[in-house]
C-alpha atoms as a PDB file:
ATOM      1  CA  UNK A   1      23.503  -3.705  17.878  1.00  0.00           C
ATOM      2  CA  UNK A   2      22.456  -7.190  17.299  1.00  0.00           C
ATOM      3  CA  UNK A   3      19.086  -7.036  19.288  1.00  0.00           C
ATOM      4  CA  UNK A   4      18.306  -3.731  16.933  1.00  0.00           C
ATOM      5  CA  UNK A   5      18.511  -5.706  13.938  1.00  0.00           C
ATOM      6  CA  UNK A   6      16.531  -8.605  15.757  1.00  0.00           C
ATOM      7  CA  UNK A   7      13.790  -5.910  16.544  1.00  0.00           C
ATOM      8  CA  UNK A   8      13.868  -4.373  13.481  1.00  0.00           C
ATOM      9  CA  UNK A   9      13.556  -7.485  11.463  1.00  0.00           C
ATOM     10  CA  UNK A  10      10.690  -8.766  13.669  1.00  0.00           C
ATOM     11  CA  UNK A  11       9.014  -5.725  13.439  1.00  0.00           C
ATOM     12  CA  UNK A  12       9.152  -5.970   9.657  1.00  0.00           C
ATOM     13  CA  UNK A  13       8.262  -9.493   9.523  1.00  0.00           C
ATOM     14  CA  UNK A  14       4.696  -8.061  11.671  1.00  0.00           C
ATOM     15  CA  UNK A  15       4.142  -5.747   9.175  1.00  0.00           C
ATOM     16  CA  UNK A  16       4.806  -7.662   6.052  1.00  0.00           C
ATOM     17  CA  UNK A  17       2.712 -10.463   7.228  1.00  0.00           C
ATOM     18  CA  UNK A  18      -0.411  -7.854   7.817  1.00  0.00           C
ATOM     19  CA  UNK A  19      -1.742  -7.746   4.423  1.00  0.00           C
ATOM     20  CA  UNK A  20      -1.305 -11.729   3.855  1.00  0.00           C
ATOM     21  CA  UNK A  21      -3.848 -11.857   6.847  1.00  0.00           C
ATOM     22  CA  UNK A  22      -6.452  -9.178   5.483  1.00  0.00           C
ATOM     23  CA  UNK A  23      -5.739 -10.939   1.907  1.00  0.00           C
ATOM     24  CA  UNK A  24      -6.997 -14.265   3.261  1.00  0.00           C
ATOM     25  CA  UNK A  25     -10.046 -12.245   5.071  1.00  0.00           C
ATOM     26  CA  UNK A  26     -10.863 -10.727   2.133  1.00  0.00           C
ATOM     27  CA  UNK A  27     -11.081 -13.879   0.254  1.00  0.00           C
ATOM     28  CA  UNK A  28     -13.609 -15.448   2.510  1.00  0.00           C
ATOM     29  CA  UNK A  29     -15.867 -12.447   2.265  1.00  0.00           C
ATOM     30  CA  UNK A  30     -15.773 -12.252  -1.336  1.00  0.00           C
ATOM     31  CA  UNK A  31     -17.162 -15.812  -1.919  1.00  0.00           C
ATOM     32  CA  UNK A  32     -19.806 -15.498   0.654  1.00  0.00           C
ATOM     33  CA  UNK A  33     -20.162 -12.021  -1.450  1.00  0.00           C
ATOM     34  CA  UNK A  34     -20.328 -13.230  -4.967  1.00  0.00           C
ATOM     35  CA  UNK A  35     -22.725 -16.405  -4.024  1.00  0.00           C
ATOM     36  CA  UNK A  36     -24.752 -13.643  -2.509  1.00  0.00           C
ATOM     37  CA  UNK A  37     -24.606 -12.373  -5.828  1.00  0.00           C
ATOM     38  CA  UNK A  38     -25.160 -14.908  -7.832  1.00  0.00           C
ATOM     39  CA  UNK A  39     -28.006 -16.172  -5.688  1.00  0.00           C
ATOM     40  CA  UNK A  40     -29.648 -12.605  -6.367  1.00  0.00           C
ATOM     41  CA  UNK A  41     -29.275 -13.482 -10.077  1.00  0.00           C
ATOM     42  CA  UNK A  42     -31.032 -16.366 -10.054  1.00  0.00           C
ATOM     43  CA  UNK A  43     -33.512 -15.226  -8.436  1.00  0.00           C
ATOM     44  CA  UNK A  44     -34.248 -12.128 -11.180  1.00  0.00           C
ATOM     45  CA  UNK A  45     -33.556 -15.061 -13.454  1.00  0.00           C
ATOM     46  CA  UNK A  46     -36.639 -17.285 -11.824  1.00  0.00           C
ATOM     47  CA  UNK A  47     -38.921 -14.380 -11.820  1.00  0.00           C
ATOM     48  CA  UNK A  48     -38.834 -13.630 -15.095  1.00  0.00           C
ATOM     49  CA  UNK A  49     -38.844 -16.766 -15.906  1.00  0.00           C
ATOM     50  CA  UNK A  50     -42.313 -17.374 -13.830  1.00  0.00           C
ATOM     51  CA  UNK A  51     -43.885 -14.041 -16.176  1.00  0.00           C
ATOM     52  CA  UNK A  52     -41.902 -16.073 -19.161  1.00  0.00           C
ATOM     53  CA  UNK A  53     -39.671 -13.575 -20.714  1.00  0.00           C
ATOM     54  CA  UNK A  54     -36.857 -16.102 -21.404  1.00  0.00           C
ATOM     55  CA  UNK A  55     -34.261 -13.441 -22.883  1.00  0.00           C
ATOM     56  CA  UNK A  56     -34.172 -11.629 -19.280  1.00  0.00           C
ATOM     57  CA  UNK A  57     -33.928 -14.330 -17.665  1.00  0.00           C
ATOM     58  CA  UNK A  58     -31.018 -16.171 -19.875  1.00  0.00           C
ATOM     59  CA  UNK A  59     -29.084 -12.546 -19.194  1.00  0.00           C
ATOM     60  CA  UNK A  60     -29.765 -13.242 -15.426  1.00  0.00           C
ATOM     61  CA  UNK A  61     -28.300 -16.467 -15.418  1.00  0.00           C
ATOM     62  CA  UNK A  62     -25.280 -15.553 -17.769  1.00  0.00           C
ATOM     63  CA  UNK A  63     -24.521 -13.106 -14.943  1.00  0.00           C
ATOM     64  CA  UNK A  64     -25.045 -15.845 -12.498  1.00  0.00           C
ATOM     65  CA  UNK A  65     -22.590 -18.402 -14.174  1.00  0.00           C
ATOM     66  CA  UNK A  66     -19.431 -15.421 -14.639  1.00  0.00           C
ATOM     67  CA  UNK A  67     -20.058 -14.540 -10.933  1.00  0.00           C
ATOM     68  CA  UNK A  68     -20.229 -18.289  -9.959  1.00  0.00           C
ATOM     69  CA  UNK A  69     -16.619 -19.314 -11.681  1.00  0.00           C
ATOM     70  CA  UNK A  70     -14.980 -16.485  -9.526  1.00  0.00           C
ATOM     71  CA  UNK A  71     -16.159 -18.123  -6.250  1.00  0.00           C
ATOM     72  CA  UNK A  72     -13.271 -19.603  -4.467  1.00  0.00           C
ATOM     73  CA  UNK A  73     -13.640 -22.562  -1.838  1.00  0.00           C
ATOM     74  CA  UNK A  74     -16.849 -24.498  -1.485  1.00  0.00           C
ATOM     75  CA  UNK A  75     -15.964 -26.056  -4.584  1.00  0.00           C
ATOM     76  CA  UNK A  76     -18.320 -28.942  -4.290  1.00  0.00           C
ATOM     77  CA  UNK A  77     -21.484 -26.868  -3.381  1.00  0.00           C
ATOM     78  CA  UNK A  78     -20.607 -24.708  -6.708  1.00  0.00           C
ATOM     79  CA  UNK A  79     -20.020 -26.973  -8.659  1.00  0.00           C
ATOM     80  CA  UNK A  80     -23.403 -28.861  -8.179  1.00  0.00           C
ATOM     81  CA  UNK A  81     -25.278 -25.028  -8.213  1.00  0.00           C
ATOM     82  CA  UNK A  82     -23.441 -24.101 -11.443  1.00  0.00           C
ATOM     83  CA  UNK A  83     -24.553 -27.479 -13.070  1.00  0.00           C
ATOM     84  CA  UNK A  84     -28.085 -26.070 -11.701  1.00  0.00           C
ATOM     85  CA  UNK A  85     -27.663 -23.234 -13.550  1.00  0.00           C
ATOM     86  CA  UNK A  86     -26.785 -23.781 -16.721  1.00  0.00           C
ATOM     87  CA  UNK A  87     -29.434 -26.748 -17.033  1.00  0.00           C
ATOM     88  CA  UNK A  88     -32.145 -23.768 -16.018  1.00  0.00           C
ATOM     89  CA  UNK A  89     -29.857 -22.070 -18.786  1.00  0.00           C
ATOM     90  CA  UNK A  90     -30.632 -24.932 -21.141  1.00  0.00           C
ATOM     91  CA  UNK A  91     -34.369 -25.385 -19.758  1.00  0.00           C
ATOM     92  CA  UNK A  92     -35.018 -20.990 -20.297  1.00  0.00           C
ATOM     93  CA  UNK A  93     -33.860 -21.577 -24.283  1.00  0.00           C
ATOM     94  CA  UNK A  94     -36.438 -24.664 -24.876  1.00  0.00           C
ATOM     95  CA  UNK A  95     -38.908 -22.319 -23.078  1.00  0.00           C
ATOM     96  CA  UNK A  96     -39.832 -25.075 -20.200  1.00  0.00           C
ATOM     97  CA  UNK A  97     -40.930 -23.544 -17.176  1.00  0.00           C
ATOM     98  CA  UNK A  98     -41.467 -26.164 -15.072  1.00  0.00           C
ATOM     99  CA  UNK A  99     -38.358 -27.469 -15.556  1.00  0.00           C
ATOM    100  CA  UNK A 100     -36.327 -24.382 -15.271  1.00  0.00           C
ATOM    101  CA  UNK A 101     -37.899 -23.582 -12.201  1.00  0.00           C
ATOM    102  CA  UNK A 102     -37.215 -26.829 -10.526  1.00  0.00           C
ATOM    103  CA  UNK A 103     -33.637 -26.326 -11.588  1.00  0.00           C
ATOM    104  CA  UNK A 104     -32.826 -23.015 -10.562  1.00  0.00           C
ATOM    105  CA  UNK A 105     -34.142 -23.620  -7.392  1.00  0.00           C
ATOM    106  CA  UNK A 106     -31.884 -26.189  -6.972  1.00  0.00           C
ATOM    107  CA  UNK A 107     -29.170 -24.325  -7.863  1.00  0.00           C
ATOM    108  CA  UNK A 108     -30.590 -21.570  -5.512  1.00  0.00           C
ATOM    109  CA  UNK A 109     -30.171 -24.284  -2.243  1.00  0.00           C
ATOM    110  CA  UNK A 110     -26.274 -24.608  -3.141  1.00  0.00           C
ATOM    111  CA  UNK A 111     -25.772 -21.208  -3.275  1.00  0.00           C
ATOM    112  CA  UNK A 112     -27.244 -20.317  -0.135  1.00  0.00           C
ATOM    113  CA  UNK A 113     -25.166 -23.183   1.817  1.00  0.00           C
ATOM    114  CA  UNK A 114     -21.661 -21.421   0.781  1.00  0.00           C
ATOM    115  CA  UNK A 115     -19.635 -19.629   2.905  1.00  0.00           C
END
């Protein structure tokens, strides 16, 4: 009876510890996910910028910024992109392209470094 129980507990102990592994799996490809998204956001963001419609591309970079704070891991390579961001952010409201070009492409090199 006692190496039943031991089976049956290890057995559970497989199971339960299943989703804990697909959890952590599904955490990695979410960040990799969401920087994909938010580097397709800035990159809407830039081209409008470039054909200067500033309100487009401030709602382009909003999306970029909520996606950003849900990236786990990498915290130092999203940290520096989302401080790339929101100066673009900053740059697209004073209506300086240069400047918010040279930013959000900075921001656009973090972004495409996480994994």
């Amino acid at each position: 009876m006692n190496n039943i129980k031991k089976i049956a507990f290890a057995l559970f102990l497989s199971v339960a510890a299943a989703p804990v592994a697909m959890a952590e799996d599904a955490v990695a490809v979410s960040a990799e996910k969401l920087a994909t998204d938010v580097v397709g956001h800035i990159e809407l963001g830039l081209a409008e910028v470039q054909k200067s419609d500033f309100s487009a591309a401030y709602l382009h970079l909003k999306a970029a910024r909520a996606a950003s704070e849900l990236i786990q891991g990498n915290e130092e390579l999203v940290k520096q992109g989302l401080e790339g961001v929101i100066q673009g952010q900053i740059n697209v409201k004073t209506g300086d392209v240069a400047k918010a070009t040279a930013e959000l492409n900075k921001a656009l090199s973090f972004y495409k470094q996480v994994k």
